[in-house]
C-alpha atoms as a PDB file:
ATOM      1  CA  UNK A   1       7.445   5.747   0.566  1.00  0.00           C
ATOM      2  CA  UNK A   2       7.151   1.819  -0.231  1.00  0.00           C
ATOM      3  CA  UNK A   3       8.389   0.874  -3.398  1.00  0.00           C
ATOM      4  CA  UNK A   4       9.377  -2.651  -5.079  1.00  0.00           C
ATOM      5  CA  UNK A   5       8.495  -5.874  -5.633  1.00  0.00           C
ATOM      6  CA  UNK A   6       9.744  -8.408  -3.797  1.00  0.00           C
ATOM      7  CA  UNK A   7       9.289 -12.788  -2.896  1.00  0.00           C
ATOM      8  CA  UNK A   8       9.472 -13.828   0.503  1.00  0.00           C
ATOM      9  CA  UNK A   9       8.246 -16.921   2.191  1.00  0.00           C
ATOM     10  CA  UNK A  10       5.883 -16.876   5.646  1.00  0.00           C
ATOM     11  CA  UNK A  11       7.165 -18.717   7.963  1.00  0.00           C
ATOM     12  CA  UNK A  12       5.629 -21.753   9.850  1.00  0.00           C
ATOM     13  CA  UNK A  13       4.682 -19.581  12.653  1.00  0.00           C
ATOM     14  CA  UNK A  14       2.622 -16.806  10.085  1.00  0.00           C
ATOM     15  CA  UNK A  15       5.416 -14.309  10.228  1.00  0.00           C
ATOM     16  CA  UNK A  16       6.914 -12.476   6.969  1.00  0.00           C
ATOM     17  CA  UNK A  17       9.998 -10.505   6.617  1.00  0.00           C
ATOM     18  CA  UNK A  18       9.168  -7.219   5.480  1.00  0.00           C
ATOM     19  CA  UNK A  19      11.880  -6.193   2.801  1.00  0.00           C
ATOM     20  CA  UNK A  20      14.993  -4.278   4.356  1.00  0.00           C
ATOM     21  CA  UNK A  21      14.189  -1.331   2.077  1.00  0.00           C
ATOM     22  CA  UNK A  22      10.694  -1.114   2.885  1.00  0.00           C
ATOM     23  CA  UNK A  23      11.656  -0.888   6.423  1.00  0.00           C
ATOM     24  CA  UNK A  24      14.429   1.489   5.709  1.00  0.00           C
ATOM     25  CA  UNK A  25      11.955   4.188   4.071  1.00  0.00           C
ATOM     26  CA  UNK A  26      10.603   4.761   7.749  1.00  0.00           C
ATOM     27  CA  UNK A  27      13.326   5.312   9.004  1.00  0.00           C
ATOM     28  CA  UNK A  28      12.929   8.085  11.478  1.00  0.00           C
ATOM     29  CA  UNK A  29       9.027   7.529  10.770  1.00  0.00           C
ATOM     30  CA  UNK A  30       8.572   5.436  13.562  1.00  0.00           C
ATOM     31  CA  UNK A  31       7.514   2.345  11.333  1.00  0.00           C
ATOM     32  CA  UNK A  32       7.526  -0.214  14.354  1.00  0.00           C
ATOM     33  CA  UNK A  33       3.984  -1.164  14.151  1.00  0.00           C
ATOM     34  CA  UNK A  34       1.630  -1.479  11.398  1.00  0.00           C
ATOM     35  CA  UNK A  35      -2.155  -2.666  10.777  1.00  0.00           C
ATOM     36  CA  UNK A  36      -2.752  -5.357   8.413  1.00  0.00           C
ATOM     37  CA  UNK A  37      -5.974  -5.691   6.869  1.00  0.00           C
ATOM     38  CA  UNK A  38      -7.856  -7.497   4.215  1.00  0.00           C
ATOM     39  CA  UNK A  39      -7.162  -5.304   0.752  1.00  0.00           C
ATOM     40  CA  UNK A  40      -8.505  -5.339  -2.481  1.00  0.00           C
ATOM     41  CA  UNK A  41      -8.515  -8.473  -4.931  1.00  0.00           C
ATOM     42  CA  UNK A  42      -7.783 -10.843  -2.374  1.00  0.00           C
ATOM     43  CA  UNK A  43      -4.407  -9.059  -1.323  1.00  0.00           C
ATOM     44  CA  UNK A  44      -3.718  -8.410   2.672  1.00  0.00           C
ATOM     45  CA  UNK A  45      -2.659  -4.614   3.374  1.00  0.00           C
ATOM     46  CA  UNK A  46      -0.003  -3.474   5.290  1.00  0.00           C
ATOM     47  CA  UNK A  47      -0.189   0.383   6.499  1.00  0.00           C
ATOM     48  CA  UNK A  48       2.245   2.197   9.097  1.00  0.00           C
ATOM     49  CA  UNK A  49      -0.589   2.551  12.481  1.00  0.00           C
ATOM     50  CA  UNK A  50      -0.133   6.424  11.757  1.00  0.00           C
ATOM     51  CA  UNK A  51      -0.918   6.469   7.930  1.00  0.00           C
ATOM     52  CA  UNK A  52      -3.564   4.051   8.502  1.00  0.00           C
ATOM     53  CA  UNK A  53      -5.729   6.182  11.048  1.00  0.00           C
ATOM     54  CA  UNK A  54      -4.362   9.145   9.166  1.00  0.00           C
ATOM     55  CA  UNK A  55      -6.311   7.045   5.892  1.00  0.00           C
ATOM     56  CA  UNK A  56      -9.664   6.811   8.220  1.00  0.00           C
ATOM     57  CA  UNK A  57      -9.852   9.813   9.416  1.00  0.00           C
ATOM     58  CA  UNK A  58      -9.843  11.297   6.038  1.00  0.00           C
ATOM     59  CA  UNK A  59     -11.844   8.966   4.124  1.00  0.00           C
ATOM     60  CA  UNK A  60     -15.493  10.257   3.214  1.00  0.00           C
ATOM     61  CA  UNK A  61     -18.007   7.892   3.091  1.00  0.00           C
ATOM     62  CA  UNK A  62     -20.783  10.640   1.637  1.00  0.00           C
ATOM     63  CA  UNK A  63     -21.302   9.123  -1.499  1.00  0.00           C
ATOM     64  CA  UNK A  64     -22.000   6.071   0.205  1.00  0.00           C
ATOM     65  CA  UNK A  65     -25.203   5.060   1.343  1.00  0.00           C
ATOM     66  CA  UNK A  66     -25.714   5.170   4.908  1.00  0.00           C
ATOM     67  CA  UNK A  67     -25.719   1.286   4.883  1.00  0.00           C
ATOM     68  CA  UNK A  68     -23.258   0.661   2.461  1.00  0.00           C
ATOM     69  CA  UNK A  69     -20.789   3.124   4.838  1.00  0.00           C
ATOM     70  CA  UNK A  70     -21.577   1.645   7.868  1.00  0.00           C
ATOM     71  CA  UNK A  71     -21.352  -1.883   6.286  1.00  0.00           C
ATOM     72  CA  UNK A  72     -17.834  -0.862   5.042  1.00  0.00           C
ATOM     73  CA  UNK A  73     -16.859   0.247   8.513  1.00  0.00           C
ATOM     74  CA  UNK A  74     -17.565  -2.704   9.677  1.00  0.00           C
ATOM     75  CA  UNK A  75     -15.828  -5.129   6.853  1.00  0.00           C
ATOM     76  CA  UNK A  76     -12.828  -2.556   6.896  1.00  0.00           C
ATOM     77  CA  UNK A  77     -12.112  -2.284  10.277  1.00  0.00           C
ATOM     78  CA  UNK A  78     -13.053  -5.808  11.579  1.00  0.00           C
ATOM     79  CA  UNK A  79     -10.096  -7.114   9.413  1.00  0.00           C
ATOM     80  CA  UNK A  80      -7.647  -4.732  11.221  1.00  0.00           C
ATOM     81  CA  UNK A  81      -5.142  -6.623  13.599  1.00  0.00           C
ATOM     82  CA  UNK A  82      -1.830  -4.156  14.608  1.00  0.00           C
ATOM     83  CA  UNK A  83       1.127  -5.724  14.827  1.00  0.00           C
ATOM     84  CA  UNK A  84       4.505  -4.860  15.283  1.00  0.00           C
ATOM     85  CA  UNK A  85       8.099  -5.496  13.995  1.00  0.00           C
ATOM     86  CA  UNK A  86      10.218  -7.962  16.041  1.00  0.00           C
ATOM     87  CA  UNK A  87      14.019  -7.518  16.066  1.00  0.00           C
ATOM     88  CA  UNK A  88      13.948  -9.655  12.770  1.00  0.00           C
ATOM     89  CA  UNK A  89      12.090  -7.472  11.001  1.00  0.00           C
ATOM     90  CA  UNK A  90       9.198  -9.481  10.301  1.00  0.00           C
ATOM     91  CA  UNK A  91       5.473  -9.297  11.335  1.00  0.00           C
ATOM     92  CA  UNK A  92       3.110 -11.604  12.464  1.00  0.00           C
ATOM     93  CA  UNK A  93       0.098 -12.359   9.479  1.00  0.00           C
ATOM     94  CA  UNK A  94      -2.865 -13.134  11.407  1.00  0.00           C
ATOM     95  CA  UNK A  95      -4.080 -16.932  10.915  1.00  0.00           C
ATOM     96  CA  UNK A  96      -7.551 -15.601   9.765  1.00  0.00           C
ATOM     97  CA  UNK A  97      -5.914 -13.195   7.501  1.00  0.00           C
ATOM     98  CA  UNK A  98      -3.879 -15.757   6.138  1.00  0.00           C
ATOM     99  CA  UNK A  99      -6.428 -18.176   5.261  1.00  0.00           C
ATOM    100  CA  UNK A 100      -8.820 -15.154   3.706  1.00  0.00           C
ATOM    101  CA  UNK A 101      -5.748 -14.182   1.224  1.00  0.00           C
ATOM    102  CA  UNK A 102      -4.868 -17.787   0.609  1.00  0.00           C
ATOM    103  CA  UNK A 103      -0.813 -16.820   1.729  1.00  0.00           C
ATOM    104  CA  UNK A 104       0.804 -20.431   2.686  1.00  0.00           C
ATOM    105  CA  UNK A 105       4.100 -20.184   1.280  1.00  0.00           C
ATOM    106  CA  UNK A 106       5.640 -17.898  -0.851  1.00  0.00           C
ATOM    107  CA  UNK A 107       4.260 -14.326  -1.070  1.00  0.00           C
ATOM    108  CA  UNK A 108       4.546 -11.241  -3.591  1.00  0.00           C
ATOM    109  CA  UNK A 109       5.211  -8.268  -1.624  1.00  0.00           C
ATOM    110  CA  UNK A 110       4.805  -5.029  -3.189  1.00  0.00           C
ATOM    111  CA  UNK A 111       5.191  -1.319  -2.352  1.00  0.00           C
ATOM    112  CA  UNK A 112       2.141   0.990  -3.077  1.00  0.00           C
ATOM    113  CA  UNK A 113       3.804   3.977  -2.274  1.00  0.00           C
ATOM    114  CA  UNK A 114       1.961   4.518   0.939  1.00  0.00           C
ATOM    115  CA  UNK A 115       1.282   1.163   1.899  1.00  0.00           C
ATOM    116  CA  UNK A 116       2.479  -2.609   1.430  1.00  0.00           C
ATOM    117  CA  UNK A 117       0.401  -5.337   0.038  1.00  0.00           C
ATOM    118  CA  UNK A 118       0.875  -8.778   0.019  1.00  0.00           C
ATOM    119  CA  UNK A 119      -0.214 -11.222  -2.487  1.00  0.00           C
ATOM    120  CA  UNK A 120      -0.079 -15.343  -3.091  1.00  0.00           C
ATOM    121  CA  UNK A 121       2.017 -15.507  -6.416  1.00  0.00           C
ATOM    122  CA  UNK A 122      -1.083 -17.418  -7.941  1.00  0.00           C
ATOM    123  CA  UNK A 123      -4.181 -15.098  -6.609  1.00  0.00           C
ATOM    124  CA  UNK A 124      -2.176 -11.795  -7.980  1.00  0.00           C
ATOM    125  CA  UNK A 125      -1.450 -13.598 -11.768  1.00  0.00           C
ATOM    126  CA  UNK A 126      -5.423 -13.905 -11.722  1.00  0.00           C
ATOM    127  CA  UNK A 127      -5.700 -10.768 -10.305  1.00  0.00           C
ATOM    128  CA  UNK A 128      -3.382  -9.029 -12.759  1.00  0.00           C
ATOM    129  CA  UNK A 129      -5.115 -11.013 -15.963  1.00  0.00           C
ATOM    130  CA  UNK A 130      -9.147 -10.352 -14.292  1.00  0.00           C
ATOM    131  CA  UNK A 131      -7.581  -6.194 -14.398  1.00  0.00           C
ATOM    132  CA  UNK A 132      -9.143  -3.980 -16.935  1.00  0.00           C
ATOM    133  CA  UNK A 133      -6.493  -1.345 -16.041  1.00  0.00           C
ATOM    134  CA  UNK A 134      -4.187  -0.888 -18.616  1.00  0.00           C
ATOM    135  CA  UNK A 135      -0.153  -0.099 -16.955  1.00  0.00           C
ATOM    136  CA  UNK A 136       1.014   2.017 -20.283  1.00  0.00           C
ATOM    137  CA  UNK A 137      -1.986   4.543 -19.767  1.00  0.00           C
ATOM    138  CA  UNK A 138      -1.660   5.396 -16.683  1.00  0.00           C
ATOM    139  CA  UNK A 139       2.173   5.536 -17.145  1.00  0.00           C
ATOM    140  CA  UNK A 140       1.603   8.016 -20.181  1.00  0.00           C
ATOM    141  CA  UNK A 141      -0.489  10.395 -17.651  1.00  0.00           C
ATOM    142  CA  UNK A 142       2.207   9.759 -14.743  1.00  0.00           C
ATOM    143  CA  UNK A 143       5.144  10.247 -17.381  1.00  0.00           C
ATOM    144  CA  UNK A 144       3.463  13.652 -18.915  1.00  0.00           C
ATOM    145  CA  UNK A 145       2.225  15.559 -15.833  1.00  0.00           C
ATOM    146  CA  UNK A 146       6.123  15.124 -14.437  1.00  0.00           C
ATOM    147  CA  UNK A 147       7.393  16.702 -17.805  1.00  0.00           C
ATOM    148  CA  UNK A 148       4.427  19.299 -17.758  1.00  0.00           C
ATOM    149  CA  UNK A 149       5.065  20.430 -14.171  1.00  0.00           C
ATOM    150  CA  UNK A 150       8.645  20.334 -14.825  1.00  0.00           C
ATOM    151  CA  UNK A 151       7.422  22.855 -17.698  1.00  0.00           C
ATOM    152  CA  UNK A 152       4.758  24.664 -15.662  1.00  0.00           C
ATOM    153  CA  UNK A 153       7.826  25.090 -13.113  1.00  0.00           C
ATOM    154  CA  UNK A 154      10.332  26.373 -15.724  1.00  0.00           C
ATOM    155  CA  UNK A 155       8.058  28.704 -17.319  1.00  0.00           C
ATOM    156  CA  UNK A 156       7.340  30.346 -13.617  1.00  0.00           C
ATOM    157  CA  UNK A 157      11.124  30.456 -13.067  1.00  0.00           C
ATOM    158  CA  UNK A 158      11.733  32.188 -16.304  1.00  0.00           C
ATOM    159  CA  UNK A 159       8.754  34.832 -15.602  1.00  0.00           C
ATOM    160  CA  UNK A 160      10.358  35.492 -11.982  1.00  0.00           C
ATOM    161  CA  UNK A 161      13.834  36.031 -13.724  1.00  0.00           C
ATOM    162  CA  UNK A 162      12.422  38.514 -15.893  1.00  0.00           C
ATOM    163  CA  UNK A 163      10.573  40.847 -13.491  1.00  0.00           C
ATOM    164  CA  UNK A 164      13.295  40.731 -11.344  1.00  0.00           C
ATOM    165  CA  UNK A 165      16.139  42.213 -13.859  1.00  0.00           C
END
């Protein structure tokens, strides 16, 4: 699982560090090589190889039109470069995928939980201010369904005690 937020600078040569506790939650996940693709407000994506054909494989494009799908496909997966970690622990950012997310210098890196997005500082402010979504809402729904299923999971505990004295 990615988690955090983090700064890091690319390097003259279009090569970012990927934070060293990023690349410790794969340990023993084989996270050696990832895809990097163009993401959603102007952001680059960063996905393991295996989550990210695990991600197209799975994705339905039904309530897409046929165009619109195929037109996606072809966006989506045209953005794609793999890449892999060198011994620094750092990737190489594509120069086309640089200049589409406007990264020159210093970068916001942040874990998604199953992926890794990376931002210029200035892009994600405008990003973050342009958002409709609203953090303590979600939070409240996150927040509630861990206390209701730690509930739901108590309650089905207690029943299982009971039939079995």
């Amino acid at each position: 699982m990615f988690a955090g937020r983090y700064i890091h600078k690319i390097d003259e040569k279009g090569r970012i560090a990927l934070p060293a506790k990023m690349m410790k939650a794969g340990i023993g996940l084989g996270y050696t090589e990832f895809v990097i693709t163009k993401g959603i407000g102007g952001c680059l994506s960063i996905f393991p190889t295996n989550k990210f054909e695990e991600f197209i494989n799975n994705f339905d494009p039904s309530y897409l039109s046929f165009e619109d799908g195929l037109n996606f496909y072809r966006e989506f997966a045209s953005w794609a470069h793999y890449t892999s970690v060198d011994t620094q622990g750092r990737i190489l950012i594509p120069q086309i995928l640089q200049e589409e997310s406007n990264i020159r210098d210093e970068t916001l890196i942040l874990g998604v939980v199953d992926w890794i997005e990376v931002w210029d500082l200035k892009k994600y402010s405008e990003f973050k201010e342009k958002s409709k979504t609203d953090y303590d809402s979600g939070a409240k729904m996150f927040f509630g369904s861990l206390i209701r299923g730690k509930r739901a999971k108590n309650a089905n505990s207690e029943t299982s005690e009971r039939s079995d004295g």
